[in-house]
PDB file of N, CA and C in Angstrom:
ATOM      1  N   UNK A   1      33.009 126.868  56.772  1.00  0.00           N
ATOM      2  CA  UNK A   1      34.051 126.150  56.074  1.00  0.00           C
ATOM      3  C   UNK A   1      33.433 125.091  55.158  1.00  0.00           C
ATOM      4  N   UNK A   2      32.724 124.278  55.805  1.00  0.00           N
ATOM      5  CA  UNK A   2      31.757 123.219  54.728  1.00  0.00           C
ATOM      6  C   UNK A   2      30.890 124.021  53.754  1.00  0.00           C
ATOM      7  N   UNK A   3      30.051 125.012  54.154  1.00  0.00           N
ATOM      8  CA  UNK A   3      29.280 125.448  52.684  1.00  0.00           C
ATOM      9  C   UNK A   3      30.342 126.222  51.911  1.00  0.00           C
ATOM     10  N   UNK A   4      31.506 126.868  52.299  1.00  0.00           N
ATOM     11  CA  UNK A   4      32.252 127.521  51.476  1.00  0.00           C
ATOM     12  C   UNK A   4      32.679 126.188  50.722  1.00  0.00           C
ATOM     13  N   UNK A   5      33.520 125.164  51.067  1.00  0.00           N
ATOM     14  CA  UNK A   5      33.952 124.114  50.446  1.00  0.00           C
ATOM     15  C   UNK A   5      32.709 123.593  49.029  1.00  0.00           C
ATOM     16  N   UNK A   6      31.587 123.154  49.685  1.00  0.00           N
ATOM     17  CA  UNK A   6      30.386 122.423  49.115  1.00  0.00           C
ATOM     18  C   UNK A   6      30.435 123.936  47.910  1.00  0.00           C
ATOM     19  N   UNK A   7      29.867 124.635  48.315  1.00  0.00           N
ATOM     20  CA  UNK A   7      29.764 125.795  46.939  1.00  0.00           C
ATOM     21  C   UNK A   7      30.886 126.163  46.080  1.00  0.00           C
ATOM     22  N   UNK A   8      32.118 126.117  46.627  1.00  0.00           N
ATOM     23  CA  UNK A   8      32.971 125.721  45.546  1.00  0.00           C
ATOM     24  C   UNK A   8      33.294 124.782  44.141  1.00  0.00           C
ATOM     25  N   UNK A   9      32.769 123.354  45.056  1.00  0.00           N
ATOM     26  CA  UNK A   9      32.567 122.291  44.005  1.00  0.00           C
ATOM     27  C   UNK A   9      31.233 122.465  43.039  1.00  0.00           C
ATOM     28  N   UNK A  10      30.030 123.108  43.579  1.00  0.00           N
ATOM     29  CA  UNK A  10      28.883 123.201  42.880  1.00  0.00           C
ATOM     30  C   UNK A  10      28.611 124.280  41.711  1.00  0.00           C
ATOM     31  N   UNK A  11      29.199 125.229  42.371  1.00  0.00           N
ATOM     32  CA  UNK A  11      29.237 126.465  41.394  1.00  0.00           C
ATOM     33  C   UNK A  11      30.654 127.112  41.222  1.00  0.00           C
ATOM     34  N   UNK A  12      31.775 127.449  42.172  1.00  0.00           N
ATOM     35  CA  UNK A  12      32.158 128.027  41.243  1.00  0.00           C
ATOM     36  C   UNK A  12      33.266 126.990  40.552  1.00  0.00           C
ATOM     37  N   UNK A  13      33.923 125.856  40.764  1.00  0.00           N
ATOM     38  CA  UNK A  13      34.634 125.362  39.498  1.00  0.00           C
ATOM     39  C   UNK A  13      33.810 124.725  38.108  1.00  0.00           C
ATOM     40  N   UNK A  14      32.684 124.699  38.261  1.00  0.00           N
ATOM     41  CA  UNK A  14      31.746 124.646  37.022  1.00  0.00           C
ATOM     42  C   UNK A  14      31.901 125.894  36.608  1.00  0.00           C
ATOM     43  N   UNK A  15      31.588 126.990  37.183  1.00  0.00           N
ATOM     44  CA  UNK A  15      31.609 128.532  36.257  1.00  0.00           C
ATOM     45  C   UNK A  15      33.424 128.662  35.797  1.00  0.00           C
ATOM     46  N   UNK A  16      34.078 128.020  36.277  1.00  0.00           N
ATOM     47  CA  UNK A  16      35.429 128.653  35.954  1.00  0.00           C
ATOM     48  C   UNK A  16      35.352 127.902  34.877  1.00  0.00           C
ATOM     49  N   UNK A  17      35.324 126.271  34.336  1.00  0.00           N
ATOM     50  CA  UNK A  17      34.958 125.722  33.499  1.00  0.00           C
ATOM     51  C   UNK A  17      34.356 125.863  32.415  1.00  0.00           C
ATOM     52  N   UNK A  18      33.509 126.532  32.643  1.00  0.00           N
ATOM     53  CA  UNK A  18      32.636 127.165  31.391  1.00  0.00           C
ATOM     54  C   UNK A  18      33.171 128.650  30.983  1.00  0.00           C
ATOM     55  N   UNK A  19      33.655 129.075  31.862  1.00  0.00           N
ATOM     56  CA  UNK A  19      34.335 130.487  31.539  1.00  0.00           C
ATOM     57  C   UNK A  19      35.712 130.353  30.581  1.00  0.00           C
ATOM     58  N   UNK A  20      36.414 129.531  31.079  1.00  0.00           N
ATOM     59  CA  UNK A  20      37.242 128.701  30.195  1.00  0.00           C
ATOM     60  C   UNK A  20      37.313 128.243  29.350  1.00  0.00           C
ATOM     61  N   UNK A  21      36.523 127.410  29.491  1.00  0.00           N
ATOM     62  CA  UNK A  21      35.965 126.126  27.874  1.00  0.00           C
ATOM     63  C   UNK A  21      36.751 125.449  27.771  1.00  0.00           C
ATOM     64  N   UNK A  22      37.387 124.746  29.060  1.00  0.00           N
ATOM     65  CA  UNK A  22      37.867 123.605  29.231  1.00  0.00           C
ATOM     66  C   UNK A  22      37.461 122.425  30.080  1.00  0.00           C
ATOM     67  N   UNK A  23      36.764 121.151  29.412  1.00  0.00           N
ATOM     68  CA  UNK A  23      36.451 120.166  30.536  1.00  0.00           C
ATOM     69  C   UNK A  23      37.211 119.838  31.433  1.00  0.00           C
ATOM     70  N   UNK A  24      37.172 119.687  32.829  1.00  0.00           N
ATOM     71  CA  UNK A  24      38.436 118.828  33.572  1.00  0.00           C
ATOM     72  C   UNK A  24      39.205 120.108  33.803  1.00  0.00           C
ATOM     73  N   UNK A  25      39.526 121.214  33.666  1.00  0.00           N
ATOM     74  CA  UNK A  25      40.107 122.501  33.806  1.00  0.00           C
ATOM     75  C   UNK A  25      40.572 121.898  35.693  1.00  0.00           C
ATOM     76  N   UNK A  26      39.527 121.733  36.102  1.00  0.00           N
ATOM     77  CA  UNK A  26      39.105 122.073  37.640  1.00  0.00           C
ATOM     78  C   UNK A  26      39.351 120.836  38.397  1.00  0.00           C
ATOM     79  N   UNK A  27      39.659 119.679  37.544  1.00  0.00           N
ATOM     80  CA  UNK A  27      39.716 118.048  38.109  1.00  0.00           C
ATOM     81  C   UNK A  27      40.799 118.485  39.067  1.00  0.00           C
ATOM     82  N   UNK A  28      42.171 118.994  39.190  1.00  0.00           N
ATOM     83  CA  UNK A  28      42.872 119.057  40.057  1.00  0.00           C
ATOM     84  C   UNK A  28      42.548 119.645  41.377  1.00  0.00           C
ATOM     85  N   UNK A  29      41.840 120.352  41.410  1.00  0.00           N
ATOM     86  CA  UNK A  29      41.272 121.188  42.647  1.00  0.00           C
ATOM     87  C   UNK A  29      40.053 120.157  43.224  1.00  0.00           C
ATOM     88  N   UNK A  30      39.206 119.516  42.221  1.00  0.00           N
ATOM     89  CA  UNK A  30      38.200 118.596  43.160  1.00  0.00           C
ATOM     90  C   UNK A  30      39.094 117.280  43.808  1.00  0.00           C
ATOM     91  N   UNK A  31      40.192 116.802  43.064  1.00  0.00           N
ATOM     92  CA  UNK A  31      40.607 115.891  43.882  1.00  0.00           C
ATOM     93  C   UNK A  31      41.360 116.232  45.092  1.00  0.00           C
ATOM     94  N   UNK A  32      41.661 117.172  45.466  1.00  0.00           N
ATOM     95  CA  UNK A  32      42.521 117.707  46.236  1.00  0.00           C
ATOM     96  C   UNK A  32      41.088 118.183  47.185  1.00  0.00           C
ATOM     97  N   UNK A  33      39.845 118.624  47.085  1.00  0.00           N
ATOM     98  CA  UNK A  33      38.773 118.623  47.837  1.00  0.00           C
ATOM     99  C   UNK A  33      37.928 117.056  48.520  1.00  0.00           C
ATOM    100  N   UNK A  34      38.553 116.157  47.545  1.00  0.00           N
ATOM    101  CA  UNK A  34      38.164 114.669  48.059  1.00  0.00           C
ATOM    102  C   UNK A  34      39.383 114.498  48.897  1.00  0.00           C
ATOM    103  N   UNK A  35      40.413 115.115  48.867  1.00  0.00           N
ATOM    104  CA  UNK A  35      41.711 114.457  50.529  1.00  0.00           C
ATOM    105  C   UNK A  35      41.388 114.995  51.486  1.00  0.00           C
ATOM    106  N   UNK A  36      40.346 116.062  51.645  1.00  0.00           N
ATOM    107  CA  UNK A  36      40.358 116.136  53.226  1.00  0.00           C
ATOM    108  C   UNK A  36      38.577 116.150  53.312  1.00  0.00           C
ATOM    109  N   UNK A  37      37.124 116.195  52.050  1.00  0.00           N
ATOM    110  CA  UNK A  37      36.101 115.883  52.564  1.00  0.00           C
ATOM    111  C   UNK A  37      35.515 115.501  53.295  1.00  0.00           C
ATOM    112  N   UNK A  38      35.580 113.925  54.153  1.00  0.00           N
ATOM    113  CA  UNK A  38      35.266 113.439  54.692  1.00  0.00           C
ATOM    114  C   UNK A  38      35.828 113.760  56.118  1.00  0.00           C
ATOM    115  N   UNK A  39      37.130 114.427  56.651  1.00  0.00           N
ATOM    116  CA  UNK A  39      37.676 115.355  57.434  1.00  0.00           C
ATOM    117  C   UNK A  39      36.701 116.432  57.814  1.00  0.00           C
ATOM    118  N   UNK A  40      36.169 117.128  57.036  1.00  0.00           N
ATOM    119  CA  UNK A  40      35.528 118.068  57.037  1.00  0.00           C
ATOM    120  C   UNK A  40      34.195 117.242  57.696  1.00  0.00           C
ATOM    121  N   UNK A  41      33.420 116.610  57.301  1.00  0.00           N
ATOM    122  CA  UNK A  41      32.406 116.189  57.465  1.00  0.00           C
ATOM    123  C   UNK A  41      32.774 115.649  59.555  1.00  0.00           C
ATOM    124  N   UNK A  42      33.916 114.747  59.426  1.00  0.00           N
ATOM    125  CA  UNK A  42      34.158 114.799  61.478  1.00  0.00           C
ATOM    126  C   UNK A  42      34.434 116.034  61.810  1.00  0.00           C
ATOM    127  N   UNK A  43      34.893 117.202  61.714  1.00  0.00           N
ATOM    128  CA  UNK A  43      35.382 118.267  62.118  1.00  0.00           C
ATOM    129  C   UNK A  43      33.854 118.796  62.416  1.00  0.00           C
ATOM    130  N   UNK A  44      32.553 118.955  61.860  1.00  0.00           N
ATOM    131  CA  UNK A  44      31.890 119.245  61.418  1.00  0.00           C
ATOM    132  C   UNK A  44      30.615 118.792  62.709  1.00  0.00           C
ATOM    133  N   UNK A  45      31.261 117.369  62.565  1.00  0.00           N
ATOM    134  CA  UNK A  45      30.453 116.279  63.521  1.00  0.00           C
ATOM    135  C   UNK A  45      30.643 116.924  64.683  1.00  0.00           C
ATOM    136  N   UNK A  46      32.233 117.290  65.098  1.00  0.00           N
ATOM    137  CA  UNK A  46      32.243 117.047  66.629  1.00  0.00           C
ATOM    138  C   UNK A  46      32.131 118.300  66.732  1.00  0.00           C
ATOM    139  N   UNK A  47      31.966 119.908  66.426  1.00  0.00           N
ATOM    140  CA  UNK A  47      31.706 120.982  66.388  1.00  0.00           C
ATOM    141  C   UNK A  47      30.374 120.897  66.995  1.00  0.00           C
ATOM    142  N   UNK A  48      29.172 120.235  65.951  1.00  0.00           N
ATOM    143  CA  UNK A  48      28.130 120.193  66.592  1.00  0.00           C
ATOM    144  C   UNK A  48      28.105 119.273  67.728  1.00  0.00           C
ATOM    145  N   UNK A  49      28.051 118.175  68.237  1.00  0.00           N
ATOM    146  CA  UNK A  49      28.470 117.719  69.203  1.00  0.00           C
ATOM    147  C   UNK A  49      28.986 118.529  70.380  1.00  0.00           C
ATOM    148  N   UNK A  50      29.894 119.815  70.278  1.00  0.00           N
ATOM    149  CA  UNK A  50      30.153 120.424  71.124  1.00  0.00           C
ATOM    150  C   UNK A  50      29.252 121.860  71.139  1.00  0.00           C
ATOM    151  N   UNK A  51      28.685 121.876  70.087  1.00  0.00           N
ATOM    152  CA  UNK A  51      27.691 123.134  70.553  1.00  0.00           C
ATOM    153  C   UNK A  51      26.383 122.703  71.321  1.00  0.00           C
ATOM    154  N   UNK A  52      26.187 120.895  70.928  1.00  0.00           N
ATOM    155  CA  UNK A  52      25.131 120.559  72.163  1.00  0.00           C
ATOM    156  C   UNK A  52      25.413 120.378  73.182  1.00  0.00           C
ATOM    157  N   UNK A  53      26.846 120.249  73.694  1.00  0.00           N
ATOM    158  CA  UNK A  53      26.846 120.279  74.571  1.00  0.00           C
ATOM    159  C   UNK A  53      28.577 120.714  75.429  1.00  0.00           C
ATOM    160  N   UNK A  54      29.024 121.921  75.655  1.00  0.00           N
ATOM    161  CA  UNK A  54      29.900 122.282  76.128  1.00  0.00           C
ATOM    162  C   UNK A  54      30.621 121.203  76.557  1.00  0.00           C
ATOM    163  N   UNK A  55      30.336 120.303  77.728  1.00  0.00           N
ATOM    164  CA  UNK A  55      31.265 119.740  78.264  1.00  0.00           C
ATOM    165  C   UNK A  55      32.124 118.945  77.518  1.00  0.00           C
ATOM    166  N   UNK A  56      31.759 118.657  76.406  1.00  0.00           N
ATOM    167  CA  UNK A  56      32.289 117.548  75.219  1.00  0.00           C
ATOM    168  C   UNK A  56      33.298 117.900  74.803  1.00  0.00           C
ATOM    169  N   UNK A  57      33.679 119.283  74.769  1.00  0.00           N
ATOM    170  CA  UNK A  57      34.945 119.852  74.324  1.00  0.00           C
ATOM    171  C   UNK A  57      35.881 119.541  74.857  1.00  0.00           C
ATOM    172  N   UNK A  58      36.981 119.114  73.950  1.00  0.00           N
ATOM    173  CA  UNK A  58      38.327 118.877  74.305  1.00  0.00           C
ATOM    174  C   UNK A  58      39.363 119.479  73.172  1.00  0.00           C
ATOM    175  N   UNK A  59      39.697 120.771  73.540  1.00  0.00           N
ATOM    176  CA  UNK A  59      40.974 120.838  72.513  1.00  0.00           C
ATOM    177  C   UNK A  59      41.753 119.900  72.472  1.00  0.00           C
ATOM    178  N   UNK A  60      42.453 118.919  72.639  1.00  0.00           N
ATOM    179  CA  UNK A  60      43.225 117.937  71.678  1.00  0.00           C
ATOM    180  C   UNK A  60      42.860 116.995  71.108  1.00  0.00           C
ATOM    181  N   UNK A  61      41.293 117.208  71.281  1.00  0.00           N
ATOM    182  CA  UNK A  61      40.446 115.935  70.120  1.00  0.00           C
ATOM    183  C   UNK A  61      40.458 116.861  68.984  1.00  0.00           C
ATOM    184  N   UNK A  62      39.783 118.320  69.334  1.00  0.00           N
ATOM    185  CA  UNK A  62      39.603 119.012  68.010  1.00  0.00           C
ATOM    186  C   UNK A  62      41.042 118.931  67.197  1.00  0.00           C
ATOM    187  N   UNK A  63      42.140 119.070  67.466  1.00  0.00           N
ATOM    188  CA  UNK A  63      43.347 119.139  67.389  1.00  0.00           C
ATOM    189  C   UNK A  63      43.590 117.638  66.523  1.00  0.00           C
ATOM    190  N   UNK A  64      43.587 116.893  67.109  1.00  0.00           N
ATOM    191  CA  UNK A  64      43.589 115.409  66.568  1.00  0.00           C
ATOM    192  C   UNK A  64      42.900 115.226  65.425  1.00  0.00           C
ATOM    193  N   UNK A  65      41.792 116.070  65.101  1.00  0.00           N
ATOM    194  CA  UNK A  65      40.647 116.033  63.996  1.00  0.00           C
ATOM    195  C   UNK A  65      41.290 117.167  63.185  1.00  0.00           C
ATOM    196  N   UNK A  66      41.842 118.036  63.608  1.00  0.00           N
ATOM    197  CA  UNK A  66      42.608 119.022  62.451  1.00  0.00           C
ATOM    198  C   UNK A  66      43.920 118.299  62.052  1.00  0.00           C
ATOM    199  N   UNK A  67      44.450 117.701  62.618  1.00  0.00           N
ATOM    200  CA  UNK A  67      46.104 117.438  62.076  1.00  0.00           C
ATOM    201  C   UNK A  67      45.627 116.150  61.138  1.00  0.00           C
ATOM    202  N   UNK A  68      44.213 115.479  61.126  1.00  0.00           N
ATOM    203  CA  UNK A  68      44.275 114.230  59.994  1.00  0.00           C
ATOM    204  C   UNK A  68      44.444 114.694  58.857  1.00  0.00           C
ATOM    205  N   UNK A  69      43.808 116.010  58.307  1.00  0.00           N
ATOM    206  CA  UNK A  69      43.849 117.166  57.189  1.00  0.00           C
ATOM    207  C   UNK A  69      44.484 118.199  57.141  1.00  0.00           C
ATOM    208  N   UNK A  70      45.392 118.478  58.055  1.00  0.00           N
ATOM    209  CA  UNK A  70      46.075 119.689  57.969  1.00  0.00           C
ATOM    210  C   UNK A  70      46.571 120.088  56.580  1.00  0.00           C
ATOM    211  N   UNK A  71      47.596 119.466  56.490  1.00  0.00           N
ATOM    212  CA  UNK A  71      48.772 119.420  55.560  1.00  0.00           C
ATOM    213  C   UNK A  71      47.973 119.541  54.209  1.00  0.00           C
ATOM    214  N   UNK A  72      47.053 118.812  54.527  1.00  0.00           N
ATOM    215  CA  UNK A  72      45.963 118.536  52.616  1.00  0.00           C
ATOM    216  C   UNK A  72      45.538 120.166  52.308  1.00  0.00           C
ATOM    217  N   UNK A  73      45.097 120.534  53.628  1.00  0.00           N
ATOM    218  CA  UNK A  73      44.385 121.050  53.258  1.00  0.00           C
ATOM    219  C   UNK A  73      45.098 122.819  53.410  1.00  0.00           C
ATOM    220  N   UNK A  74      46.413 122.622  54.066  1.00  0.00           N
ATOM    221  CA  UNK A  74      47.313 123.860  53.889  1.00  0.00           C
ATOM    222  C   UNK A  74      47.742 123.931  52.081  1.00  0.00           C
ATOM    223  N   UNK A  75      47.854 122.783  51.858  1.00  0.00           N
ATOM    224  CA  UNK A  75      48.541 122.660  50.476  1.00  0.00           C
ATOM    225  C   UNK A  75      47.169 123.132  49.501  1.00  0.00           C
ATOM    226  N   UNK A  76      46.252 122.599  49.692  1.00  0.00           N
ATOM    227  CA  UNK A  76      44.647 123.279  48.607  1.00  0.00           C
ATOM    228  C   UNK A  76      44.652 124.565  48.660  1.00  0.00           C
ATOM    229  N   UNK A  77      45.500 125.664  50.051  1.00  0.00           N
ATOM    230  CA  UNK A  77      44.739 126.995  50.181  1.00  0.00           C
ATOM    231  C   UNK A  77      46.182 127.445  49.749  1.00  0.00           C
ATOM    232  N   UNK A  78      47.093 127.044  49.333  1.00  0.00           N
ATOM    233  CA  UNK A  78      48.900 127.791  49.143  1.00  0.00           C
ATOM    234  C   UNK A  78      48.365 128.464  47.791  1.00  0.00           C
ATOM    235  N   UNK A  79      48.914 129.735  47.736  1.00  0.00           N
ATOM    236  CA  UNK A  79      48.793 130.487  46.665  1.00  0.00           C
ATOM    237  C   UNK A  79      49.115 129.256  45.211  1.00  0.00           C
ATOM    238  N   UNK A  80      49.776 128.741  45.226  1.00  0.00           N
ATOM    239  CA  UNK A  80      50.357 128.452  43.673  1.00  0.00           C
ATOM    240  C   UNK A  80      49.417 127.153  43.236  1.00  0.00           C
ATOM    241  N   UNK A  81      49.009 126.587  44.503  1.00  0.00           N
ATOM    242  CA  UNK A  81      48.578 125.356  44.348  1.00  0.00           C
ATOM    243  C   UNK A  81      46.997 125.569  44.750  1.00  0.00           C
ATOM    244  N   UNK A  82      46.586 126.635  45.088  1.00  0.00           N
ATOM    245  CA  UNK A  82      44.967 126.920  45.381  1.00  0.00           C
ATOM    246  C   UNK A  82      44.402 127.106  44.133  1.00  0.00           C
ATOM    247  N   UNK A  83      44.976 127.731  42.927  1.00  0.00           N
ATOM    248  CA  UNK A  83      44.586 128.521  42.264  1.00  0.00           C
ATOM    249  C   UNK A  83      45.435 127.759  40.788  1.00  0.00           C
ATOM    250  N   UNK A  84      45.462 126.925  40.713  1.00  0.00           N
ATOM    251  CA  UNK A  84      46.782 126.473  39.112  1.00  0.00           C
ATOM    252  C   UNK A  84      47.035 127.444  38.285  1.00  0.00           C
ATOM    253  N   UNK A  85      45.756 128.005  37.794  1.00  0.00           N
ATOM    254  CA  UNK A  85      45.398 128.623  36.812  1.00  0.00           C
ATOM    255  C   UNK A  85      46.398 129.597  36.518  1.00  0.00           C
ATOM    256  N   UNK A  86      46.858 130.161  38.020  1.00  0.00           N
ATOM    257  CA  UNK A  86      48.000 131.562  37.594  1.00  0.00           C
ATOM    258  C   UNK A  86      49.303 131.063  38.075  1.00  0.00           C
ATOM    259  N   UNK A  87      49.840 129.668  38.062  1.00  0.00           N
ATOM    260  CA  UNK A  87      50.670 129.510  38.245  1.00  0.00           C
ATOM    261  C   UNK A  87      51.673 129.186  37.093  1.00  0.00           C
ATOM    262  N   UNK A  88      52.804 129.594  37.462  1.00  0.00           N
ATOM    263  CA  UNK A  88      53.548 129.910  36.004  1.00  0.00           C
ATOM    264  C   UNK A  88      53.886 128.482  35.647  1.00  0.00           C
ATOM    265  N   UNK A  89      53.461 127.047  36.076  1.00  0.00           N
ATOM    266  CA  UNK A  89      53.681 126.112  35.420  1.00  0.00           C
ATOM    267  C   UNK A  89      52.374 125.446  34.765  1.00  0.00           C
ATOM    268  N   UNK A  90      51.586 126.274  35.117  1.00  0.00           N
ATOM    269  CA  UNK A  90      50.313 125.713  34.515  1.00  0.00           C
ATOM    270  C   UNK A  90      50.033 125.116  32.943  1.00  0.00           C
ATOM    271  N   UNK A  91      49.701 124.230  32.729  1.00  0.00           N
ATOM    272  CA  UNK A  91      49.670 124.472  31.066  1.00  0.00           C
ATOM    273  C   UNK A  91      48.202 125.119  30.566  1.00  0.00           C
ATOM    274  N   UNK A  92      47.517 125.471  31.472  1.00  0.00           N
ATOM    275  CA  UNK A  92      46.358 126.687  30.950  1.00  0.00           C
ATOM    276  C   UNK A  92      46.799 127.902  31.021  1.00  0.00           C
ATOM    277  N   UNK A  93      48.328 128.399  31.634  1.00  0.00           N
ATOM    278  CA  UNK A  93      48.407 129.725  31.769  1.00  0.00           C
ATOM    279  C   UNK A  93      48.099 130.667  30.320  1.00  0.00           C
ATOM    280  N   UNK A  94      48.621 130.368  29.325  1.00  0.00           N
ATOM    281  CA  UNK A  94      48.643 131.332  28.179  1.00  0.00           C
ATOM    282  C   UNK A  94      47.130 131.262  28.111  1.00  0.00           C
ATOM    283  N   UNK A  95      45.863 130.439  28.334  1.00  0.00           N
ATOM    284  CA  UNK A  95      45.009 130.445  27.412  1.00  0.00           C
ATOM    285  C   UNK A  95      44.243 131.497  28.670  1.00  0.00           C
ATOM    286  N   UNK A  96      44.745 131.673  29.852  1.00  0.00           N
ATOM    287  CA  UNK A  96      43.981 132.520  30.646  1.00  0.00           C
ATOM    288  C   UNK A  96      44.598 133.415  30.795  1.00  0.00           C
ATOM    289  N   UNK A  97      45.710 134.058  30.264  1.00  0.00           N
ATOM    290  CA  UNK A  97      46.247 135.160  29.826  1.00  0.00           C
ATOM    291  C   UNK A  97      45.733 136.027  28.439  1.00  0.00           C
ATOM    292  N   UNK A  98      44.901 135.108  27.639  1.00  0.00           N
ATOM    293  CA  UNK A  98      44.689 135.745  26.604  1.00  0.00           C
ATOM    294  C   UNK A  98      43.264 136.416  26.487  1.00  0.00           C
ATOM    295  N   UNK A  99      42.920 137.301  25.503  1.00  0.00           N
ATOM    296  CA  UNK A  99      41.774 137.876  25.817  1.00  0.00           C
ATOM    297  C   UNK A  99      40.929 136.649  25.265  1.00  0.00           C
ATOM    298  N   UNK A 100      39.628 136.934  25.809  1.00  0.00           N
ATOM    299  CA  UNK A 100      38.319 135.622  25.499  1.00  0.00           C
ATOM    300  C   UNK A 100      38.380 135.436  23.964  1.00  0.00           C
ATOM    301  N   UNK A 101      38.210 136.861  23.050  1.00  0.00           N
ATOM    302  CA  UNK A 101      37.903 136.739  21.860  1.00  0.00           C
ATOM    303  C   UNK A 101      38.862 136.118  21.059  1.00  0.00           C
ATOM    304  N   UNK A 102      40.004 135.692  21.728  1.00  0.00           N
ATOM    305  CA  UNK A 102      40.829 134.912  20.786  1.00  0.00           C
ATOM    306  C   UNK A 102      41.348 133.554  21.037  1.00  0.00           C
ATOM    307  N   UNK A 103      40.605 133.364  22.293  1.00  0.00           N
ATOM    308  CA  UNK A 103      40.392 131.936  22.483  1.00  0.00           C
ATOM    309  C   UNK A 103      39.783 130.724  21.231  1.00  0.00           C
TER     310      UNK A 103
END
């Protein structure tokens, strides 16, 4: 979940960006990756924490550590709102509807 996240921000909304040829194309999706980052990073913590050591586990801590980000982070993965680009209120839709060469 963290390197999928981390490689998202590194490569691919830079390649969608440049595929585009729009700066900032992607600003909506990284801020919406800064509301639950640092979430990720405790989720992350106490995972390892519990792979050193079994007894540490408590489903309603992990639980407690998912519901601080839930909601953020249900709303980043919702079809309309994961993706702007193909959403019919987008104001990039026409320019990613059109072929490249007439961009």
């Amino acid at each position: 979940m963290v390197g999928y996240h981390d490689s998202e921000e590194a490569v691919l909304f830079p390649k969608i960006e440049e595929s585009i040829g729009i700066k900032g194309v992607m600003d909506e999706d990284m801020a919406e990756h800064a509301a639950f980052h640092a979430d990720f990073d405790t989720t992350k913590q106490y995972i390892d924490k519990c792979l050193a050591s079994t007894s540490e586990y408590r489903g309603t801590d992990l639980v407690k550590i998912l519901d601080t980000y839930g909601s953020a982070f249900y709303d980043h993965l919702a079809p309309l709102n994961y993706f702007p680009l193909t959403s019919t209120t987008s104001p990039y839709e026409k320019l990613v509807m059109q072929p490249r060469s007439t961009r």
